[in-house]
PDB file of N, CA and C in Angstrom:
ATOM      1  N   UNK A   1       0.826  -1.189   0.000  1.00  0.00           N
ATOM      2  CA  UNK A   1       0.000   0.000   0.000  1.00  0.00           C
ATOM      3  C   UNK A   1       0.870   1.252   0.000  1.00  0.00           C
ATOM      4  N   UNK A   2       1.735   1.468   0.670  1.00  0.00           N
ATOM      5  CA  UNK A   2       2.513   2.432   0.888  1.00  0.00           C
ATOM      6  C   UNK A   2       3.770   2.485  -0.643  1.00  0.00           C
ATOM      7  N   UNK A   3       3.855   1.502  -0.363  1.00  0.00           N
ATOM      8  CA  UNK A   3       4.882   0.957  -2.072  1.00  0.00           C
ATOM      9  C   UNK A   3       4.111   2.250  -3.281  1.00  0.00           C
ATOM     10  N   UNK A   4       2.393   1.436  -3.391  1.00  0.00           N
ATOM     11  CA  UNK A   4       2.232   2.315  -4.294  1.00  0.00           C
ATOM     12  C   UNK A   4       1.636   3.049  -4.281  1.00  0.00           C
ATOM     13  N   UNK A   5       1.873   3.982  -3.252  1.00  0.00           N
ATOM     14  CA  UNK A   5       1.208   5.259  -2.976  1.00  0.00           C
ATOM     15  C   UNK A   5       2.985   6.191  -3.340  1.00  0.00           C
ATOM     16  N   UNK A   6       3.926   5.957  -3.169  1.00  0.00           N
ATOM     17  CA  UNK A   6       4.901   6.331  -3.738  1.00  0.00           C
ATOM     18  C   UNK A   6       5.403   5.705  -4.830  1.00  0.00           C
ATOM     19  N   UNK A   7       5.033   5.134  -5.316  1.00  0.00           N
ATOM     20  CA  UNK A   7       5.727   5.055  -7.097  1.00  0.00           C
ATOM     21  C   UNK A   7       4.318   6.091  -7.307  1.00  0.00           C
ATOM     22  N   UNK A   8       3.378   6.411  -6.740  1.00  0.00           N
ATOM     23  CA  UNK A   8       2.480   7.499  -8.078  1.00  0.00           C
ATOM     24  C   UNK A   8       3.075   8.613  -7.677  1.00  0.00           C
ATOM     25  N   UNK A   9       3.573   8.690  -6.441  1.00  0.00           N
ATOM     26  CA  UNK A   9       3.586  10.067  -6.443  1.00  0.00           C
ATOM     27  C   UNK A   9       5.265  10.290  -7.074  1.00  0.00           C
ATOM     28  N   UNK A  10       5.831   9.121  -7.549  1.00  0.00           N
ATOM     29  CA  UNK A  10       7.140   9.330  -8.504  1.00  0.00           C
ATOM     30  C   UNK A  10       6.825  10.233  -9.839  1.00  0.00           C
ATOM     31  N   UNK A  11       5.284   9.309  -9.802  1.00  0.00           N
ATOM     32  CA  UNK A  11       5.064   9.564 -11.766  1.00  0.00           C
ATOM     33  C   UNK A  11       5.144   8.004 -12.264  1.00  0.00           C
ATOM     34  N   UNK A  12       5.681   6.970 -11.651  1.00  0.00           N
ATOM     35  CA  UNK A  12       5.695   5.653 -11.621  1.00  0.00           C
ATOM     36  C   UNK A  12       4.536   5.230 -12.409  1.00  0.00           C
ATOM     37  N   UNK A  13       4.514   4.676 -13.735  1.00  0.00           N
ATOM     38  CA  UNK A  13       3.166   4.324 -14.483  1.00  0.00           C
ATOM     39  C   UNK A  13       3.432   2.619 -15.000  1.00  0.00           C
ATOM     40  N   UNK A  14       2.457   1.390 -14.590  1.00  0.00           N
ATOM     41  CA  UNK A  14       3.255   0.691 -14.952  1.00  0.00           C
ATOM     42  C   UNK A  14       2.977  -0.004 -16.295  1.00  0.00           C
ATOM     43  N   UNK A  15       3.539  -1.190 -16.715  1.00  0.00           N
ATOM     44  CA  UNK A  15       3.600  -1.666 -17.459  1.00  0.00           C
ATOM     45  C   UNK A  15       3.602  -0.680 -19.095  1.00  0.00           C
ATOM     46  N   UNK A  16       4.276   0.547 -18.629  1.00  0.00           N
ATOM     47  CA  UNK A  16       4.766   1.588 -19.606  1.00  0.00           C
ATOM     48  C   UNK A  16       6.374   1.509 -19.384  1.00  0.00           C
ATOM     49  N   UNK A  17       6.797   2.211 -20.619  1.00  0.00           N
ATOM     50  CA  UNK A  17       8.250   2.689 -20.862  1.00  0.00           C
ATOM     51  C   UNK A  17       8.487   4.166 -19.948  1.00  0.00           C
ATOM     52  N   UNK A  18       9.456   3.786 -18.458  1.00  0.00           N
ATOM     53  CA  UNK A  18       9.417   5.191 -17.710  1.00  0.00           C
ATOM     54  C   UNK A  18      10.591   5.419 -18.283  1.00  0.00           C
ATOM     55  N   UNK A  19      10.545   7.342 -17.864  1.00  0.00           N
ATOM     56  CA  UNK A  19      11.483   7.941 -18.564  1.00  0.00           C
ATOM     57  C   UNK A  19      12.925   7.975 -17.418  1.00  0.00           C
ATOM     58  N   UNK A  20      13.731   8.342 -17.761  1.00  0.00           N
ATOM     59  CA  UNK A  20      14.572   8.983 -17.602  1.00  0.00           C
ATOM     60  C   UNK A  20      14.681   9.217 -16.024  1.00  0.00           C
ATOM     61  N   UNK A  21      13.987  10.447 -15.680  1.00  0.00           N
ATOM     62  CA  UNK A  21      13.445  10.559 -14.370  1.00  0.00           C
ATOM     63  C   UNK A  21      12.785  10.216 -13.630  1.00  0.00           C
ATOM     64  N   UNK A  22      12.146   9.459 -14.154  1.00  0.00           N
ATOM     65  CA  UNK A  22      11.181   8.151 -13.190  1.00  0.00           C
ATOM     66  C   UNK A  22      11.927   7.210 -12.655  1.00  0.00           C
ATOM     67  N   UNK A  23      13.119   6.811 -13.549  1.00  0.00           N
ATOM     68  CA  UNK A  23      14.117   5.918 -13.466  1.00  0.00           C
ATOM     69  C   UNK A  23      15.338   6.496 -11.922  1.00  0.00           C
ATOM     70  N   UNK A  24      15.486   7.638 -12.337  1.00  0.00           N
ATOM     71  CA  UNK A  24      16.494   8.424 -11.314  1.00  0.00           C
ATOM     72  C   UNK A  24      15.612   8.350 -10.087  1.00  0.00           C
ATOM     73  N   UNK A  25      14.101   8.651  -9.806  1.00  0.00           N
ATOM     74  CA  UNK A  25      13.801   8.454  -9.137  1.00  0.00           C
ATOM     75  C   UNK A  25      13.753   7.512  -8.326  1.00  0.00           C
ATOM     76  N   UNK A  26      13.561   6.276  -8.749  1.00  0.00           N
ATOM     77  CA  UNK A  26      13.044   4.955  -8.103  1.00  0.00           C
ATOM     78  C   UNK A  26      14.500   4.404  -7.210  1.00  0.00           C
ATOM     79  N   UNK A  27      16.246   4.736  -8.303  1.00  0.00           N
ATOM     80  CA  UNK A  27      17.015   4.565  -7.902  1.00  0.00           C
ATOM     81  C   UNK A  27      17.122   5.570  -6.631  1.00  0.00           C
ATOM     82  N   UNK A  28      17.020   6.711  -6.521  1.00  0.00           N
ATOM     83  CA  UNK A  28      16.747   7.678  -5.079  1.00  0.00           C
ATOM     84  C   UNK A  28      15.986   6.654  -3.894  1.00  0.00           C
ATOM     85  N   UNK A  29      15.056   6.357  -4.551  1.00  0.00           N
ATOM     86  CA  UNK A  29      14.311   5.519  -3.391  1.00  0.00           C
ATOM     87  C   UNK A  29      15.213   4.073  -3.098  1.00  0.00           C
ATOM     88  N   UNK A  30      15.393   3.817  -3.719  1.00  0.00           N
ATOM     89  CA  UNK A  30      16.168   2.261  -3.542  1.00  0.00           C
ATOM     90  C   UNK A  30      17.259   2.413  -2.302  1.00  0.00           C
ATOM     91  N   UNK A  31      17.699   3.994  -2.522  1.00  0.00           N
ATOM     92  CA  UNK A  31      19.155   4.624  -1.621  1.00  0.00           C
ATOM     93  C   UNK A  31      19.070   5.348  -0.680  1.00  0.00           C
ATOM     94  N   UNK A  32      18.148   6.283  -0.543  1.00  0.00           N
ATOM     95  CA  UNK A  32      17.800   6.808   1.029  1.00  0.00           C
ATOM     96  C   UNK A  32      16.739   6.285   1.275  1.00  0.00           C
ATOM     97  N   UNK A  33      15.905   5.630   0.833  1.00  0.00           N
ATOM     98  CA  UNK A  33      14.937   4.953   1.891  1.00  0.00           C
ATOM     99  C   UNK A  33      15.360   3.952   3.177  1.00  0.00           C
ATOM    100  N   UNK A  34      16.429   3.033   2.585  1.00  0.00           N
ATOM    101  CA  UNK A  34      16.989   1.821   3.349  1.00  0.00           C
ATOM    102  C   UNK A  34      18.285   3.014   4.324  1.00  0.00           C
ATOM    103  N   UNK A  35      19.126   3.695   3.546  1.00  0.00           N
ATOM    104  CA  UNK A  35      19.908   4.290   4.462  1.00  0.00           C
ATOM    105  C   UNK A  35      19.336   5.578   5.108  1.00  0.00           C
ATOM    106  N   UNK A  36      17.981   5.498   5.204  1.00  0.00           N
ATOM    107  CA  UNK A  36      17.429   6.577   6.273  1.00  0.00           C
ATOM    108  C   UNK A  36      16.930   5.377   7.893  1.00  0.00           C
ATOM    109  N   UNK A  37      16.411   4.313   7.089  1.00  0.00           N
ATOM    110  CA  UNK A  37      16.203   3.260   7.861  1.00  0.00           C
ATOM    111  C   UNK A  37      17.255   2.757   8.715  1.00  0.00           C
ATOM    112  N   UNK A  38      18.470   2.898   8.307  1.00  0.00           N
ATOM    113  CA  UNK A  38      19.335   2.792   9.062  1.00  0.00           C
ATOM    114  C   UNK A  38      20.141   3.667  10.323  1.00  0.00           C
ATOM    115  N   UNK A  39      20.354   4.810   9.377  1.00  0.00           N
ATOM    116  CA  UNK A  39      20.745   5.797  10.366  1.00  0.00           C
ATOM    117  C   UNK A  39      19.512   6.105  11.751  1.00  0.00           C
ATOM    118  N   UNK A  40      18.074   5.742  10.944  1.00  0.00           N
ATOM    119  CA  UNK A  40      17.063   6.047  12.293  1.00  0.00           C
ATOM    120  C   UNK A  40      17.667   4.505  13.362  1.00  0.00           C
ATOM    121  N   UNK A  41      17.876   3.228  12.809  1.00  0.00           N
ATOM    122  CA  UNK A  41      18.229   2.157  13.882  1.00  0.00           C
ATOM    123  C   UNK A  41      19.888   2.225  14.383  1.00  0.00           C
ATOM    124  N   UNK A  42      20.537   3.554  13.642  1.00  0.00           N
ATOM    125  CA  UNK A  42      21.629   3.690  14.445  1.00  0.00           C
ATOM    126  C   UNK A  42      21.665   4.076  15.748  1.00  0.00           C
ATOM    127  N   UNK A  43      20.856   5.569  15.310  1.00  0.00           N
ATOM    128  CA  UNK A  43      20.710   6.418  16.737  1.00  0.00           C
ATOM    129  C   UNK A  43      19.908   6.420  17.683  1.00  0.00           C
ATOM    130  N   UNK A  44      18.690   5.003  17.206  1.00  0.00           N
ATOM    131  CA  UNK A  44      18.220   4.425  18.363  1.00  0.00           C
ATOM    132  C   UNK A  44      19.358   3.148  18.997  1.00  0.00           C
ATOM    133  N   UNK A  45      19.905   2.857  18.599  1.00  0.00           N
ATOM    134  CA  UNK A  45      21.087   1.957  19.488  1.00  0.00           C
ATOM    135  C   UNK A  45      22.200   2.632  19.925  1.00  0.00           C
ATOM    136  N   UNK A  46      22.861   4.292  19.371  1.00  0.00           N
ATOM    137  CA  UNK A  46      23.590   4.551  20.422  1.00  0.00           C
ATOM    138  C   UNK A  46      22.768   5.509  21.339  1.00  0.00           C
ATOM    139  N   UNK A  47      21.640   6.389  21.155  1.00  0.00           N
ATOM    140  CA  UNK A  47      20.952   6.646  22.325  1.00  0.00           C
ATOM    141  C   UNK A  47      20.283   6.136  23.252  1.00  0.00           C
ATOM    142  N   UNK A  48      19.937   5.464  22.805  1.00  0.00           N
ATOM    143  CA  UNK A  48      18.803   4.565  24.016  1.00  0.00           C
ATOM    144  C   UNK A  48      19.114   3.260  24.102  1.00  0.00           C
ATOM    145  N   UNK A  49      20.291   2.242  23.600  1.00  0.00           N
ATOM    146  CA  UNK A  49      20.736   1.345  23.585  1.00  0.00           C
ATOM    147  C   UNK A  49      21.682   1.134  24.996  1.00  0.00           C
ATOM    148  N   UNK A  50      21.536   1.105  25.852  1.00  0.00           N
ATOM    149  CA  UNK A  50      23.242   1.458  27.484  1.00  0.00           C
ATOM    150  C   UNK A  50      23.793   0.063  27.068  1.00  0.00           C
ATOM    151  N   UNK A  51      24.693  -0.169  26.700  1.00  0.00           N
ATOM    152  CA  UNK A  51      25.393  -1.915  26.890  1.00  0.00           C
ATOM    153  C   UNK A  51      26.240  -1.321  27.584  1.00  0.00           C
ATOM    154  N   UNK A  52      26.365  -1.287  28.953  1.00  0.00           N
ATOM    155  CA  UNK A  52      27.351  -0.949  29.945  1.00  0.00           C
ATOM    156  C   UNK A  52      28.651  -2.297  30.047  1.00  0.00           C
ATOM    157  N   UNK A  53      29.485  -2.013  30.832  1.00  0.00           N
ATOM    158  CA  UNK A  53      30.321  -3.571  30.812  1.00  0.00           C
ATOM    159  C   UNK A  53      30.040  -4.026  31.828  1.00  0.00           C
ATOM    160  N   UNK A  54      29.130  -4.068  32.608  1.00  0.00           N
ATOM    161  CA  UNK A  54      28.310  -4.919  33.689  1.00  0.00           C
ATOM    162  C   UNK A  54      27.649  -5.435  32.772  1.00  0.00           C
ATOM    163  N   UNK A  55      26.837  -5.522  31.868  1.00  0.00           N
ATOM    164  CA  UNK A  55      25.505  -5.675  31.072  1.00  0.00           C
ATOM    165  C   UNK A  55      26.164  -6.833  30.087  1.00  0.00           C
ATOM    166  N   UNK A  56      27.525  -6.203  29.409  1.00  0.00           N
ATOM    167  CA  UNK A  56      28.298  -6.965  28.561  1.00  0.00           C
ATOM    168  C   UNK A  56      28.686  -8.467  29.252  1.00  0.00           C
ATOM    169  N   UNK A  57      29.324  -8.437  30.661  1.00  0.00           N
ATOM    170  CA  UNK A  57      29.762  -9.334  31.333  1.00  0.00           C
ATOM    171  C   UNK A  57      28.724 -10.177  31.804  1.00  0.00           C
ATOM    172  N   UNK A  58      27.045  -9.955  31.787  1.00  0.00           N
ATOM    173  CA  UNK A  58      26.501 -10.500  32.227  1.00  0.00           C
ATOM    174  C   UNK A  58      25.750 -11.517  31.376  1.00  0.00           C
ATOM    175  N   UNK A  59      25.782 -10.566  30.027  1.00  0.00           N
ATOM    176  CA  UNK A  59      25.342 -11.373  28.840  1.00  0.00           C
ATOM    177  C   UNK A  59      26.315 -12.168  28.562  1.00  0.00           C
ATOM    178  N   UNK A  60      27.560 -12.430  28.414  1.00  0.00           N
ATOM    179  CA  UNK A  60      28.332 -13.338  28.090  1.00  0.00           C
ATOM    180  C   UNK A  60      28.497 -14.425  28.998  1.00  0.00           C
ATOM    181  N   UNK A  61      27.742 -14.192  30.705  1.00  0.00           N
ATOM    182  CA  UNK A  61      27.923 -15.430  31.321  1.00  0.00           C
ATOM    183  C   UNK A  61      26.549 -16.207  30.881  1.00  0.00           C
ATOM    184  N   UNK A  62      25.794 -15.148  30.628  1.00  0.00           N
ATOM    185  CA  UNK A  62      23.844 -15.914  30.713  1.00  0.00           C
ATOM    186  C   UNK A  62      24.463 -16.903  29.546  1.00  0.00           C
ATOM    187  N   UNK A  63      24.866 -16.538  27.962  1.00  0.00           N
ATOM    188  CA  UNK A  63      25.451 -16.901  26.967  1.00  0.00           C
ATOM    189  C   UNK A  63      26.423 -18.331  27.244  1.00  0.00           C
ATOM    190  N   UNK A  64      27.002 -18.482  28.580  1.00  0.00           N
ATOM    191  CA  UNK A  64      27.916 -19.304  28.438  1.00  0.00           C
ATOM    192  C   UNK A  64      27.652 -20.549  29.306  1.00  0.00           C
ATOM    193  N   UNK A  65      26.503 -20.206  30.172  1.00  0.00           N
ATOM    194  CA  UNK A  65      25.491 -20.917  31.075  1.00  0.00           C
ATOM    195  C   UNK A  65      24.514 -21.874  29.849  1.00  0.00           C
ATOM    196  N   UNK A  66      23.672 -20.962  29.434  1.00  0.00           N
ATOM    197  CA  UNK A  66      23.514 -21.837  27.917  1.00  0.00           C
ATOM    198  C   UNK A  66      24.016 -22.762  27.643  1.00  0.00           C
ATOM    199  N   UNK A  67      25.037 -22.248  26.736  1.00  0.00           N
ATOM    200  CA  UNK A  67      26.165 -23.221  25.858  1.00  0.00           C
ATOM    201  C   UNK A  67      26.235 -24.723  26.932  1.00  0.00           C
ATOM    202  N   UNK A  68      26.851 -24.068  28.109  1.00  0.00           N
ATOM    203  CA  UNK A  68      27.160 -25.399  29.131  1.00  0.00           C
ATOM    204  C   UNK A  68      26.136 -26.387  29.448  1.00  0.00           C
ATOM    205  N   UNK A  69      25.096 -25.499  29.152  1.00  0.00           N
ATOM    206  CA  UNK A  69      23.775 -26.551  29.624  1.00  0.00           C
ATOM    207  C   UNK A  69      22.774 -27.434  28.576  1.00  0.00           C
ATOM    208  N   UNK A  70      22.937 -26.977  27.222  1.00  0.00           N
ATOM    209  CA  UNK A  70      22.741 -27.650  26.044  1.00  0.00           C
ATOM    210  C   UNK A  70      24.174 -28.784  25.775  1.00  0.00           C
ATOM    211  N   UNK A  71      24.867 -28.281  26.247  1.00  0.00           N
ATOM    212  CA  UNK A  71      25.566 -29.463  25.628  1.00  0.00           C
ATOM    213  C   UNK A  71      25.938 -30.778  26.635  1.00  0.00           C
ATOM    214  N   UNK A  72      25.167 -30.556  28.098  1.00  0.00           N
ATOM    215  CA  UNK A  72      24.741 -31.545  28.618  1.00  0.00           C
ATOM    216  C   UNK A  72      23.787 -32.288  28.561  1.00  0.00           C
ATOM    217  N   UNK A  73      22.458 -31.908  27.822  1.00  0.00           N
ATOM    218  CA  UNK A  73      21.526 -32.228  27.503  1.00  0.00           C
ATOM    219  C   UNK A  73      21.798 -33.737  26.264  1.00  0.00           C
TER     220      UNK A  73
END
């Protein structure tokens, strides 16, 4: 739904020959859409993400408690 509510508002017409700039367009979208998506899941993991090294050390024992206990199983 959202897909093609932006290819119209490209000019996106289908099963036609797009021009030129329809073309430049779609490649625009292909490239900041995903790297806007990203930079927004960057700066939600270094702002609001804390991996303190208490947090680090604790996940690597929960992690290693695991491991030890599946492979007694």
């Amino acid at each position: 739904m959202i897909q093609s509510m932006v290819l119209t508002l490209i000019g996106y017409i289908p099963n036609v020959h797009q021009s030129l700039a329809i073309l430049d367009k779609l490649k625009v979208l292909m490239l900041v859409v995903p790297a806007v998506g990203v930079a927004v899941a960057l700066l939600i993991f270094v702002f609001f993400y804390k991996l303190t090294d208490e947090k680090y050390r604790n996940i690597l024992a929960q992690l290693k408690e695991r491991r030890e206990g599946n492979a007694v199983k």
